[in-house]
Protein backbone atom coordinates (compact mmCIF):
# COMPACT_ATOMS: atom_id res chain seq x y z
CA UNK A 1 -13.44 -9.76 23.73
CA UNK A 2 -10.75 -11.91 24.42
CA UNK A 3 -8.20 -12.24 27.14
CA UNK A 4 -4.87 -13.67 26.42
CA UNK A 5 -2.99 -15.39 29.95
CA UNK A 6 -1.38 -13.61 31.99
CA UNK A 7 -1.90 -9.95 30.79
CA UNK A 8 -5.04 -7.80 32.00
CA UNK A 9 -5.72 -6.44 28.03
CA UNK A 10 -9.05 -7.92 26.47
CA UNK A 11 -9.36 -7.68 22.32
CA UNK A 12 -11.58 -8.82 20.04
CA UNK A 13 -10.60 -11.68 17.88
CA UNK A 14 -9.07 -12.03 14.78
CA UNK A 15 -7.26 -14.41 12.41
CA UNK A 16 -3.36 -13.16 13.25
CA UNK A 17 -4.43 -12.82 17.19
CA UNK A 18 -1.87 -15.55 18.03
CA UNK A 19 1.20 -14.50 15.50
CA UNK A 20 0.32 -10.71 16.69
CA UNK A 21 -1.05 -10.83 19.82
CA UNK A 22 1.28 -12.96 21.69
CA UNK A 23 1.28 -13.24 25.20
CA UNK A 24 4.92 -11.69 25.09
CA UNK A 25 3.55 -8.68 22.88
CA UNK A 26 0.72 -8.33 24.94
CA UNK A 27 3.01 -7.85 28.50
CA UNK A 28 4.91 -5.19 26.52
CA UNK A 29 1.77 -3.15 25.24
CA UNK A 30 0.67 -3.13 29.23
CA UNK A 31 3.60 -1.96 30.37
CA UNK A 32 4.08 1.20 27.86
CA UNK A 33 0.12 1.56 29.07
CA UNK A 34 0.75 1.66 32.39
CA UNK A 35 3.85 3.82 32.24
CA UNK A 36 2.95 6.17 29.37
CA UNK A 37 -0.68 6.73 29.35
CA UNK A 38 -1.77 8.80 32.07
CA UNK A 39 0.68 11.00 30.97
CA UNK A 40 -0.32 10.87 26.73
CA UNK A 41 -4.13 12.05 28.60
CA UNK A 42 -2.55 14.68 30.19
CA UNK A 43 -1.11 16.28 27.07
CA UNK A 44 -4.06 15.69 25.24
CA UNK A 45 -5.36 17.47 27.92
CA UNK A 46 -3.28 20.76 27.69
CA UNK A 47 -4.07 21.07 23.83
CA UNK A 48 -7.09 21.32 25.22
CA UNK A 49 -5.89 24.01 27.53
CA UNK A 50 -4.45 25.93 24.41
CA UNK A 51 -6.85 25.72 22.02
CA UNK A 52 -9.09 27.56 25.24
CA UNK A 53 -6.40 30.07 25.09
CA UNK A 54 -6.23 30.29 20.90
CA UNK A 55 -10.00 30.48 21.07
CA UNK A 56 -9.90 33.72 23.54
CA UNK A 57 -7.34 35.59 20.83
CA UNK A 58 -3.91 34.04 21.84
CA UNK A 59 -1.71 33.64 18.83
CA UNK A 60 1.80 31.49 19.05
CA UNK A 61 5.02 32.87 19.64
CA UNK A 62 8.53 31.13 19.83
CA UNK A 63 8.61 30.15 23.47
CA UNK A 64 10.81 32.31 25.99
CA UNK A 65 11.45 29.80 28.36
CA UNK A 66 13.71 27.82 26.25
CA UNK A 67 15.41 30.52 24.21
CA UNK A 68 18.76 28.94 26.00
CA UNK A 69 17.79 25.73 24.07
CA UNK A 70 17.18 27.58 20.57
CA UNK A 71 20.58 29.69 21.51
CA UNK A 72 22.55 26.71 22.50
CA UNK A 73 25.40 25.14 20.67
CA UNK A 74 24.20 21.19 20.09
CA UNK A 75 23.20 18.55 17.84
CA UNK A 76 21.64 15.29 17.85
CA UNK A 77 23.83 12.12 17.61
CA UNK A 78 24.96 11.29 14.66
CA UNK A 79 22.52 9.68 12.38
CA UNK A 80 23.35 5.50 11.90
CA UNK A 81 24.17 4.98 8.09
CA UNK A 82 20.70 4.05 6.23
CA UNK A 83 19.39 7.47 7.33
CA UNK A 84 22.16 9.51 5.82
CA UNK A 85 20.13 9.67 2.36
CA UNK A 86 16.80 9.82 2.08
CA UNK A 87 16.04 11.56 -0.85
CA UNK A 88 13.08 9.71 -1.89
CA UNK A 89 10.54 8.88 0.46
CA UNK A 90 7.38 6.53 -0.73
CA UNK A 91 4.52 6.82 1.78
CA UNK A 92 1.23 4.23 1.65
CA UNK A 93 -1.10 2.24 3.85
CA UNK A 94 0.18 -1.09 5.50
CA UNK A 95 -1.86 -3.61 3.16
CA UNK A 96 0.30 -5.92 1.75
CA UNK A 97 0.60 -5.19 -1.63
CA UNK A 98 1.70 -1.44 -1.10
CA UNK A 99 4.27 -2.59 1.53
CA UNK A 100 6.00 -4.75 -1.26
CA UNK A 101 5.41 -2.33 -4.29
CA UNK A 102 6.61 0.56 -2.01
CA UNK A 103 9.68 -0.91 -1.17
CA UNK A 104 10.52 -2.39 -4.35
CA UNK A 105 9.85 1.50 -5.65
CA UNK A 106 13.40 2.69 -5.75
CA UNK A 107 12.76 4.88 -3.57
CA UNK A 108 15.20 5.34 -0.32
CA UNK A 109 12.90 5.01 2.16
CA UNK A 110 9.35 3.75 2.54
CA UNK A 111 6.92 5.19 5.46
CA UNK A 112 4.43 1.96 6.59
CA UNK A 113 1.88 4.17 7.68
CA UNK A 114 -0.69 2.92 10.65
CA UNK A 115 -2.21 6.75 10.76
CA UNK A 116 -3.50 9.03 7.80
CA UNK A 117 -2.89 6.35 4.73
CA UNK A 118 -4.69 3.83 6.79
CA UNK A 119 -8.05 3.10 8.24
CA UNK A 120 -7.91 1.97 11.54
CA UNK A 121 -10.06 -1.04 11.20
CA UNK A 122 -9.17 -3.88 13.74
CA UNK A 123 -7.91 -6.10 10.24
CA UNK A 124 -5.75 -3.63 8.67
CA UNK A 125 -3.99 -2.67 11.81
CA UNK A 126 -3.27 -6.25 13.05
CA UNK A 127 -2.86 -7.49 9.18
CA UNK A 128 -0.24 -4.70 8.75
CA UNK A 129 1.56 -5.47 11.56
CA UNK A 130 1.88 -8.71 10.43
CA UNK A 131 3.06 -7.60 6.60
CA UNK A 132 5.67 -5.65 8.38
CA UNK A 133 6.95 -8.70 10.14
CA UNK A 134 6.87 -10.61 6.80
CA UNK A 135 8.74 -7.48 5.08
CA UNK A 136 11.16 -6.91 7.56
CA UNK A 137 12.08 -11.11 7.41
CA UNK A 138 12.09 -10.92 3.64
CA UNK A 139 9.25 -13.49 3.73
CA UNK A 140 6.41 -11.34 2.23
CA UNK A 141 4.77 -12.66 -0.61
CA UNK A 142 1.12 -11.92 -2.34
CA UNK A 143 0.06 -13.65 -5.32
CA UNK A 144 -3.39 -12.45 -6.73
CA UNK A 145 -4.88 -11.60 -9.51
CA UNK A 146 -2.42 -13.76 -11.63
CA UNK A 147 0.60 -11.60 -10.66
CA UNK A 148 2.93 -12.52 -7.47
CA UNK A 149 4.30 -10.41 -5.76
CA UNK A 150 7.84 -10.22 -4.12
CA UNK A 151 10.71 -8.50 -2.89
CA UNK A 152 13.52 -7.35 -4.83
CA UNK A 153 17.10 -8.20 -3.82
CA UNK A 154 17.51 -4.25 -2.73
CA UNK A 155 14.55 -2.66 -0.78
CA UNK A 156 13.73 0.65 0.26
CA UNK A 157 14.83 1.07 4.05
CA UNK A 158 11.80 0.80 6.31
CA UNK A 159 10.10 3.57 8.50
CA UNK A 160 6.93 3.13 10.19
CA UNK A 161 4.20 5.70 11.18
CA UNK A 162 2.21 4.75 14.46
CA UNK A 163 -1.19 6.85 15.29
CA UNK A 164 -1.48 9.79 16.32
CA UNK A 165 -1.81 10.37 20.49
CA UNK A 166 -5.16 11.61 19.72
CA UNK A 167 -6.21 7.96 18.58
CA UNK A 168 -7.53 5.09 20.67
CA UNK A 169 -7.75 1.57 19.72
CA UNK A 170 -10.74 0.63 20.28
CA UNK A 171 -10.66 -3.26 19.90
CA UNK A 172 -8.32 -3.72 22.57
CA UNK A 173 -8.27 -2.47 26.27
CA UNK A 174 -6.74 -2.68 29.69
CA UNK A 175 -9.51 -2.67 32.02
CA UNK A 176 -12.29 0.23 31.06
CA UNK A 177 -10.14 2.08 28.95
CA UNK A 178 -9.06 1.46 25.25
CA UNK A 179 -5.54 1.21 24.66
CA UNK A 180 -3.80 3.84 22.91
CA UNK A 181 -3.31 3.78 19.07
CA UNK A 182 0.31 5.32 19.17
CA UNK A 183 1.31 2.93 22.19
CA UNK A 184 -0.42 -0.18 20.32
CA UNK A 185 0.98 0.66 16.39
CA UNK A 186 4.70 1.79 18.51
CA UNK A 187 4.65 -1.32 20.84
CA UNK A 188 4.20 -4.19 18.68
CA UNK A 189 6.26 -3.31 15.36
CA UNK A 190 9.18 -2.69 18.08
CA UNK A 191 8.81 -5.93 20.58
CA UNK A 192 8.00 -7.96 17.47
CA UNK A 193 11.03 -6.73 14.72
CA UNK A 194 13.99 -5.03 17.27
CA UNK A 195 16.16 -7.96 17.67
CA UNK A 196 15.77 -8.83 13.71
CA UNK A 197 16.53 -5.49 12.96
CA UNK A 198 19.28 -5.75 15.47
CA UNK A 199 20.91 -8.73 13.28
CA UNK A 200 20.44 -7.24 10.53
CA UNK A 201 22.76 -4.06 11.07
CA UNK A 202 19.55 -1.74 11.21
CA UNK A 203 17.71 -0.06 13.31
CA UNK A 204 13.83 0.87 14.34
CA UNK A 205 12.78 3.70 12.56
CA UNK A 206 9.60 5.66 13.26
CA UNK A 207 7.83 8.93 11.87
CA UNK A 208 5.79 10.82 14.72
CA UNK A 209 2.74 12.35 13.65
CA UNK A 210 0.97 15.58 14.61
CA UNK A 211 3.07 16.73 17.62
CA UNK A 212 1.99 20.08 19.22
CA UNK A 213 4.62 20.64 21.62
CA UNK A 214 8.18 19.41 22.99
CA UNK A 215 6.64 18.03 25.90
CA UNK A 216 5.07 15.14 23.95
CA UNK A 217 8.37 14.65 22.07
CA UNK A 218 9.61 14.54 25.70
CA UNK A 219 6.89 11.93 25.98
CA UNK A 220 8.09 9.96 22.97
CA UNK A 221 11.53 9.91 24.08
CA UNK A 222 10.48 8.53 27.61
CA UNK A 223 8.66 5.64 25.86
CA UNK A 224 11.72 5.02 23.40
CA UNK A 225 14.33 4.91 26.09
CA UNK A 226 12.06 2.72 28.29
CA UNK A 227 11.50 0.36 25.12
CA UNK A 228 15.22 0.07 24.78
CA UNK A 229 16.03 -0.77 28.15
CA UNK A 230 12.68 -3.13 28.31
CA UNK A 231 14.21 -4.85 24.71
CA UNK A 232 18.10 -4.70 25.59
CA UNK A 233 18.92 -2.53 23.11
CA UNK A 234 21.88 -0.02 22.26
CA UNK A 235 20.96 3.71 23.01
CA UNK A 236 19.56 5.04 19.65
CA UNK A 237 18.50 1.92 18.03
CA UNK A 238 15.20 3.80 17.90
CA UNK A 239 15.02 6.94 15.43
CA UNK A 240 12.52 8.90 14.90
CA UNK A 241 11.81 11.46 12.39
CA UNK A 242 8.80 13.92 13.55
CA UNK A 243 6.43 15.52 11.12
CA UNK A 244 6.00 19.69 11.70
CA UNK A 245 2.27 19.55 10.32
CA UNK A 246 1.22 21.75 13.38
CA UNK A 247 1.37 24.97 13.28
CA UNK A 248 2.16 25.38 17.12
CA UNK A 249 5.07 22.59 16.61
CA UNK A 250 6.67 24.67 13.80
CA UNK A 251 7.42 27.40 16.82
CA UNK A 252 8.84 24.63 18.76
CA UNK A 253 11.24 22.89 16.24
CA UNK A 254 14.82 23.46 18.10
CA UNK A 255 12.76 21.84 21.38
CA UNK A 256 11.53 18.98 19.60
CA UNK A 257 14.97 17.89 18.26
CA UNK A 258 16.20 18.79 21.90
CA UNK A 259 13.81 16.52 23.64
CA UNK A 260 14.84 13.26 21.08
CA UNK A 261 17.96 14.18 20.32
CA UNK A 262 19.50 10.81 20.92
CA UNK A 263 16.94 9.41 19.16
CA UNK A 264 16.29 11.93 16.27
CA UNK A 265 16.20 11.44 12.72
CA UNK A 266 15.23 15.36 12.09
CA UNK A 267 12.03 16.53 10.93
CA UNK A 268 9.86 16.61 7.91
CA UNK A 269 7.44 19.34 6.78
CA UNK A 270 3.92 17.66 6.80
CA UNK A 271 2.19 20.22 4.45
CA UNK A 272 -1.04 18.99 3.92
CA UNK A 273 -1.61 18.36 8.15
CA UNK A 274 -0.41 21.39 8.94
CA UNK A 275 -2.48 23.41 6.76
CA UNK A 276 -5.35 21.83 8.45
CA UNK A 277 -4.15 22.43 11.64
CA UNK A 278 -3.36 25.96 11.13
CA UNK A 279 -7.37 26.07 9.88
CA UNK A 280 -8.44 24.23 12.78
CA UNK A 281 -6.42 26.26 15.64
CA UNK A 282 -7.94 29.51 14.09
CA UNK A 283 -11.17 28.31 13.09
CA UNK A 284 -12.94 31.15 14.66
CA UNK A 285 -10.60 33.78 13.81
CA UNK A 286 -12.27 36.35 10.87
CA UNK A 287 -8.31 37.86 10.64
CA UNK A 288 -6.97 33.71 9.76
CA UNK A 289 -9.18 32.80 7.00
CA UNK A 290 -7.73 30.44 4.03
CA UNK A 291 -8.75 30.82 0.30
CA UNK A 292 -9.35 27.32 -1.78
CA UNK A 293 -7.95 24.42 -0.93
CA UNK A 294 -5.58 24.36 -3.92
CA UNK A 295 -4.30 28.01 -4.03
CA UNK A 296 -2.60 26.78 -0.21
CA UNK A 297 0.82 26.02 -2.28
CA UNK A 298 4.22 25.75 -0.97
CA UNK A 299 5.05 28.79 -3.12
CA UNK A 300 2.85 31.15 -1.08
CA UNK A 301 5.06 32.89 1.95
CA UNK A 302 3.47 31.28 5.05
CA UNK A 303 4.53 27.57 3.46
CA UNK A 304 7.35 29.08 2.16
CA UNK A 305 8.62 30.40 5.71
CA UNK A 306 7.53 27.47 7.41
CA UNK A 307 9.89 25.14 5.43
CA UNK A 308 12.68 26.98 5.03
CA UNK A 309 12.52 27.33 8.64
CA UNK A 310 12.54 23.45 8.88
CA UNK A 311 15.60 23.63 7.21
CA UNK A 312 17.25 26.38 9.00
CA UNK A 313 16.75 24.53 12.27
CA UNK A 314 17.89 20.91 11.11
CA UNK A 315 20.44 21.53 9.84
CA UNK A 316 22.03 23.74 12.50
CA UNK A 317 21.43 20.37 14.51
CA UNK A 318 22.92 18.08 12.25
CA UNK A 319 19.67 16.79 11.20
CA UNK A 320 18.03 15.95 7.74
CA UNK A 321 14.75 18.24 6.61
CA UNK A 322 12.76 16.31 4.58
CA UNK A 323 10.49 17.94 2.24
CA UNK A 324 6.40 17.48 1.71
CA UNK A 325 4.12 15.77 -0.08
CA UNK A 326 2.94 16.48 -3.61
CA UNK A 327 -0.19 14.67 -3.93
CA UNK A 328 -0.31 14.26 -8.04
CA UNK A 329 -0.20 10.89 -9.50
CA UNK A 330 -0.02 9.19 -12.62
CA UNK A 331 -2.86 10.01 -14.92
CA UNK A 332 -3.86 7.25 -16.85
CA UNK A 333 -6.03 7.41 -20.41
CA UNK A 334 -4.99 11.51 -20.86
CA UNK A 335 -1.44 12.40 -21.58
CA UNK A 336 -2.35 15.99 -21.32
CA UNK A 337 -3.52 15.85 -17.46
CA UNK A 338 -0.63 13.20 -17.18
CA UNK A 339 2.20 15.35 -18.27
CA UNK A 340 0.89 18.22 -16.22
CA UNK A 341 0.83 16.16 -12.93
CA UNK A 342 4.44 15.35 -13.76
CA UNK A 343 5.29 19.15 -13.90
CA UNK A 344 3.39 19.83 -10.90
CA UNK A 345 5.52 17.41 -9.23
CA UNK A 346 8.60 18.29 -10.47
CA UNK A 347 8.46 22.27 -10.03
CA UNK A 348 7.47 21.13 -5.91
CA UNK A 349 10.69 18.86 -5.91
CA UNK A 350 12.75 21.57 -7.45
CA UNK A 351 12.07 23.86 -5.41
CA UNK A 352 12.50 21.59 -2.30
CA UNK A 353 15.63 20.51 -3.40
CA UNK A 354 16.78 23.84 -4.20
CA UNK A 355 15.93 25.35 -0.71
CA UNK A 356 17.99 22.82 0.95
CA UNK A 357 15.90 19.70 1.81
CA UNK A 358 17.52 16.52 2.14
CA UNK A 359 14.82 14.38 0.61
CA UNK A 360 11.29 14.23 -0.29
CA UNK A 361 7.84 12.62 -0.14
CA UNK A 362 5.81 11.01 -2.95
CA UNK A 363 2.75 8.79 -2.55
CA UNK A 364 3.22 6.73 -6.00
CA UNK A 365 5.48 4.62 -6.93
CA UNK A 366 5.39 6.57 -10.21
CA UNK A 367 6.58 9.55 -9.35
CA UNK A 368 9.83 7.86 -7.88
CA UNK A 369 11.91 7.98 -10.81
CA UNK A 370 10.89 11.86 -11.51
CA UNK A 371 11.83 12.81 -7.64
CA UNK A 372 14.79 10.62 -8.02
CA UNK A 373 16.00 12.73 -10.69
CA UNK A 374 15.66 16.03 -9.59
CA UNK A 375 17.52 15.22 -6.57
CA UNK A 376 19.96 13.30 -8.10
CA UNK A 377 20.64 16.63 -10.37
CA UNK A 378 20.23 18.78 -7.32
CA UNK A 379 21.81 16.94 -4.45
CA UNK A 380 24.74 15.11 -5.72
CA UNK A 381 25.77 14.17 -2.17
CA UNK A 382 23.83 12.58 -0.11
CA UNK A 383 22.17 14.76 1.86
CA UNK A 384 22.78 18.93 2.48
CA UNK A 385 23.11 18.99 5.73
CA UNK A 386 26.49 20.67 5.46
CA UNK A 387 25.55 23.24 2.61
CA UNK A 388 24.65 25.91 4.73
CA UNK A 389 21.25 27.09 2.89
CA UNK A 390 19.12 28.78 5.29
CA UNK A 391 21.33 29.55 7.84
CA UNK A 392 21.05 33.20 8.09
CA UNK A 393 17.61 32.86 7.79
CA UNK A 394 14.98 34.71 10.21
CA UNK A 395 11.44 34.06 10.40
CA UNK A 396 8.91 35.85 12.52
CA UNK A 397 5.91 35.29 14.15
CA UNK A 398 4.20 36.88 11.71
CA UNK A 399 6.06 34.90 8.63
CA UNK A 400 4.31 31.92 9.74
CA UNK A 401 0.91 33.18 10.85
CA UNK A 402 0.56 35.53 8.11
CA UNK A 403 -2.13 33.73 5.76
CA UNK A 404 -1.89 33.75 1.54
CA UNK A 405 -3.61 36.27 -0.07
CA UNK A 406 -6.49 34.29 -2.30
CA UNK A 407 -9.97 33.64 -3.26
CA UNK A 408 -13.02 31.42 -1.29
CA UNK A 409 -14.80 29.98 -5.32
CA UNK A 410 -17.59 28.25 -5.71
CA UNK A 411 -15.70 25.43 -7.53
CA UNK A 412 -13.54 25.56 -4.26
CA UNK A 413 -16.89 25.03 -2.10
CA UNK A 414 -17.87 22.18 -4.01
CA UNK A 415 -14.40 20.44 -4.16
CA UNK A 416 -14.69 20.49 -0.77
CA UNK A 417 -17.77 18.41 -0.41
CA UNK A 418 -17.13 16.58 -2.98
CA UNK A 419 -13.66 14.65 -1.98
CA UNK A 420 -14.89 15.03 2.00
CA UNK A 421 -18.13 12.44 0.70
CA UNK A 422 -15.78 10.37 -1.29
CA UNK A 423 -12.76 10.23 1.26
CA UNK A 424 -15.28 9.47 3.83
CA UNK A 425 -17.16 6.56 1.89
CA UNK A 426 -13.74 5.17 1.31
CA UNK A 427 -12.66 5.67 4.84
CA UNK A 428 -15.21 3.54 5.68
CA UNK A 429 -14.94 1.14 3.40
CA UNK A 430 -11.19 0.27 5.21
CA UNK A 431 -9.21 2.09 2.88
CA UNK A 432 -7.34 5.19 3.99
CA UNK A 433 -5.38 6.67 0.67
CA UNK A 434 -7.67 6.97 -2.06
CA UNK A 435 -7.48 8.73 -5.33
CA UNK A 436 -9.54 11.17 -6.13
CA UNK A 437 -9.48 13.74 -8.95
CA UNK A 438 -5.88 12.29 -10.36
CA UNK A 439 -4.84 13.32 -6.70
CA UNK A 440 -3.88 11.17 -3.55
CA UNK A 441 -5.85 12.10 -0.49
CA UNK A 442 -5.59 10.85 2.68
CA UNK A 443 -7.16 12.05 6.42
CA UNK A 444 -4.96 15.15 6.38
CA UNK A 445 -6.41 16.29 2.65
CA UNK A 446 -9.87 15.74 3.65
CA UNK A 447 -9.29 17.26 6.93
CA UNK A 448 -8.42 20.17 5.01
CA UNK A 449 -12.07 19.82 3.47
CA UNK A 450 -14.21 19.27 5.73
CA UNK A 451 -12.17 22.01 7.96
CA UNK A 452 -12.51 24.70 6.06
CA UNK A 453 -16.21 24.31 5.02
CA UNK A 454 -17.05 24.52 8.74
CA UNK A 455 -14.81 27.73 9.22
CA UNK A 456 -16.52 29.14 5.68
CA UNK A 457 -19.72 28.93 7.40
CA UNK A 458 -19.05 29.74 11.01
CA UNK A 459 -16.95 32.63 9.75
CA UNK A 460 -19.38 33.80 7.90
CA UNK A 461 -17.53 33.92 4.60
CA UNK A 462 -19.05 34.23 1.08
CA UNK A 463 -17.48 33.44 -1.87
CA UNK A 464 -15.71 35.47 -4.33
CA UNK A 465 -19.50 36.37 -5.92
CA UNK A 466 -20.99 37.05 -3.14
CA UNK A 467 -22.84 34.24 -2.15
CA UNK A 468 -23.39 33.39 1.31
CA UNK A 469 -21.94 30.46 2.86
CA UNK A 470 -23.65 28.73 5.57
CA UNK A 471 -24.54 25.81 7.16
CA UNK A 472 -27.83 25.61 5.25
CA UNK A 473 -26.69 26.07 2.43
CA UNK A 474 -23.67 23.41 2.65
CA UNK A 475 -26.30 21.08 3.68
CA UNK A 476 -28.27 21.32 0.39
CA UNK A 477 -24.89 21.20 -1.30
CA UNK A 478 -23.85 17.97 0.57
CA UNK A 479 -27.11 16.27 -0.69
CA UNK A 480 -26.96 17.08 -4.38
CA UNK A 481 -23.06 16.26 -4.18
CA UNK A 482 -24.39 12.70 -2.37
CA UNK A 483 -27.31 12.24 -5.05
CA UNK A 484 -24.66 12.36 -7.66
CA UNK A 485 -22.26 9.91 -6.32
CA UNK A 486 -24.76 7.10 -5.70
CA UNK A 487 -25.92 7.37 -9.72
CA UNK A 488 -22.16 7.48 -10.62
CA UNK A 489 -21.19 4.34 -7.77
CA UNK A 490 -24.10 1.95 -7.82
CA UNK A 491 -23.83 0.00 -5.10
CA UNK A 492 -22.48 1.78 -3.00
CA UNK A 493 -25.73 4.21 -2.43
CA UNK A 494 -25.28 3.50 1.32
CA UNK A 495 -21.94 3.93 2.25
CA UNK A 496 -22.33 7.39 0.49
CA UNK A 497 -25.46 8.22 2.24
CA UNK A 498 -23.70 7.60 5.99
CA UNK A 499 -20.76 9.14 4.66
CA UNK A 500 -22.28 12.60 3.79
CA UNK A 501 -24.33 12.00 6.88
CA UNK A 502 -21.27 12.15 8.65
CA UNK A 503 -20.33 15.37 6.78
CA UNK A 504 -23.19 17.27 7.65
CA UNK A 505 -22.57 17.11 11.11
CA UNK A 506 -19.28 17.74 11.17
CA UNK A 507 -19.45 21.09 9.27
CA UNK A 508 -23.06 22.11 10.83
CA UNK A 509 -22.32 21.49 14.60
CA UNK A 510 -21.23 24.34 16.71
CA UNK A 511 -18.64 22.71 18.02
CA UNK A 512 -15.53 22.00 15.85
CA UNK A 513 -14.88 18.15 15.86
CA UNK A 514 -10.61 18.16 16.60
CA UNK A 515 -10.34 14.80 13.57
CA UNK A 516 -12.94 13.63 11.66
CA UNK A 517 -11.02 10.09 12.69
CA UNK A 518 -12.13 10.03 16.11
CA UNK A 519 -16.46 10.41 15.44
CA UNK A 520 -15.47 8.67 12.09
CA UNK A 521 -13.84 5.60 13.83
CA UNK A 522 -17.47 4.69 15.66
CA UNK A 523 -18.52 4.01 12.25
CA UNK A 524 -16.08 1.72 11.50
CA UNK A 525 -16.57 -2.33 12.18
């Protein structure tokens, strides 16, 4: 470890250290720390409390403390003008090719993501950092494999997606303790890019991930109005969109908005993350069991009631709901699977549009022109904020909790293990989005994995023919799943090997690991 002059962080060296890791940058990142972080341990701390409470046959309700809040009459400020349409939104890690391909996507808006696209190894975060100062001067530039790379004269407007509060980072620390992922990913894109933002008309513009509760949007809004004071900026330079993929935040929507409603940009329905959480916050429960992975749609009721919901409540607020991720991509070599990835696609961004979002999420830069088009033909202004869809909506309890009626298959089983090994391999390999099976996954997919092969066999479920499935019997399964992979990927017998390693004791152990990130991230170098 390395100490920089005049700050008390250490970290570990690396080649952008003195662009990155200035001693400016470095002041910043202790302050937030030693404002912000007791308090990001304490929340982390009362999840804790709740899951306790889940565990002992608690389920969520709409909170009766702040029905004034839900009742009230009030709306965030108005949104600055690149966030009025967003209707296509690209998502991808921060390596340096996908931050120039993803904005020169035509899509509106391009999510640098730090958290489930990326893996948190100490040269992607500080490399991505520094292809997001690059981007945001117009100076990026890659030139490999014969092809160079550069920006088009009209980009995609920039967001950026810092780790979740659950993550550390564990190659740089104040003192004894590791400085916080969400603080570190927040803090440097901001003190390093406000002011050029500033000239340039814009703004800072953040996604927040996996949010349980109003209080740590409360949390985020503390460290956003501190930043802006700290950097001499307006009120509401910083804008933040937050992703409902909990299940307990999707009962807390109207208090989340509340809580950053000078610094909102609305809220976006993380599907794939919230299916996992709503696995993971019921993983004991017999009465909350999920069938296969793939029969989860948006088209079942919970999903269904969960973003129309999203809807309902942003736009009451004055706020845009931006729709989910469909995870098909292009298929190349078979027109067949290709055309019906397209369909799958489009069908999800009809009925998105439709409902009343005011935008969507695709991970490929092929699938822009397809979303485009739907809600060009759907949404002819730019956004629906004022259409009044949803409005008279109600949703219970019970709407949201209420789990899809479906079928635990074998074939589901085995998908299961199979992308959990191959997203894990990958994972640790130091890349984050991967596809597998003409899909995109990314932590929250395999989270869904690995999550529900540990409730399968804690639960004591069998599939649809009967057969058992248990922890002894997903262990076999994870071997002959790992056997195959190292004859189909030569060379890469060993990364399999601590990969499915890694597997097995996630779905085995009695105790249910919160992300397969956190023991995941000791693996990484």
């Amino acid at each position: 470890m390395t100490q920089t002059t005049r700050t008390r962080i250490t970290h570990q060296p690396h080649p952008q250290a003195d662009r990155v890791l200035t001693a400016g940058a470095l002041a910043f990142l202790e302050e937030l720390h030693d404002r912000f972080d007791d308090r990001r341990l304490e929340l982390l701390a009362a999840r804790q409390d709740r899951q306790r409470r889940l565990d002992a046959g608690e389920l969520p309700d709409f909170l009766t403390e702040t029905s004034d809040i839900r009742a009230g009459d009030w709306k965030i400020a108005p949104l600055p003008d690149d966030l009025l349409d967003r209707r296509v939104e690209i998502t991808g890690p921060v390596d340096r090719k996908m931050v120039i391909n993803a904005l020169n996507s035509g899509a509106r808006m391009f999510m640098a993501d730090f958290e489930d696209a990326n893996s948190p190894t100490w040269t992607n975060c500080l490399d991505g950092q520094v292809n997001l100062m690059d981007a945001v001067r117009r100076t990026i530039r890659l030139d490999t494999g014969g092809k160079a790379y550069r920006l088009n004269p009209t980009t995609a407007t920039l967001l950026v997606r810092p780790r979740g509060l659950h993550l550390d980072e564990k190659h740089a620390a104040l003192g004894d303790r590791a400085l916080s992922g969400s603080l570190f990913d927040f803090g440097l894109y901001a003190f390093h890019n406000a002011h050029e933002r500033r000239s340039q008309g814009t703004g800072l513009y953040y996604y927040l991930p996996k949010l349980e509760s109003h209080l740590e949007a409360r949390w985020w809004n503390d460290v956003f109005t501190f930043t802006e004071d700290h950097l001499h900026l307006k009120r509401g330079t910083i804008r933040a969109t937050v992703l409902i993929e909990t299940i307990l935040a999707a009962f807390e929507m109207d208090e989340i908005l509340y809580e950053l409603r000078e610094h909102s940009a609305g809220l976006n329905c993380g599907r794939w993350d919230y299916i996992f959480s709503y696995i993971k916050k019921f993983r004991t429960r017999h009465d909350r069991i999920l069938p296969d992975r793939a029969q989860v749609t948006m088209a079942t009721p919970m999903m269904q009631a969960y973003s129309r919901l999203a809807i309902r409540t942003c736009h009451r607020r004055g706020a845009p709901a931006i729709g989910g991720m469909s995870a098909f991509i292009p298929v190349k070599g078979d027109p067949q699977k290709n055309e019906r990835a397209f369909e799958q696609v489009r069908v999800d961004k009809e009925r998105e549009a439709t409902n009343g979002h005011d935008g969507t999420w695709v991970a490929h830069p092929g699938m822009v022109a397809l979303a485009t088009e739907v809600f060009d033909r759907l949404m002819p202004g730019p956004n629906q904020i004022g259409c009044g869809k949803q409005l008279d909506l109600t949703v219970t309890a019970a709407d949201l909790l209420t789990p899809p009626q479906g079928k635990i298959t074998e074939g589901g089983v085995n998908t299961n293990v199979d992308v959990s090994i191959q997203y894990l391999a990958a994972w640790l390999d130091g890349r984050g989005a991967v596809p597998i099976h003409n899909l995109m996954e990314d932590a929250a997919t395999a989270e869904i994995s690995r999550a529900q092969l540990w409730q399968w066999a804690h639960t004591e479920q069998r599939t649809e023919d009967g057969t058992p499935i248990t922890p002894e019997g997903l262990t076999r399964l994870i071997d002959a799943h790992a056997n195959r992979l190292t004859r189909e990927q030569p060379g890469r017998e060993a990364r399999i090997r601590e990969a499915a390693a890694l597997l097995q004791t996630l779905i085995t152990q009695d105790t249910f690991e919160e992300f397969l990130t956190v023991p995941g991230y000791q693996h990484l170098t």
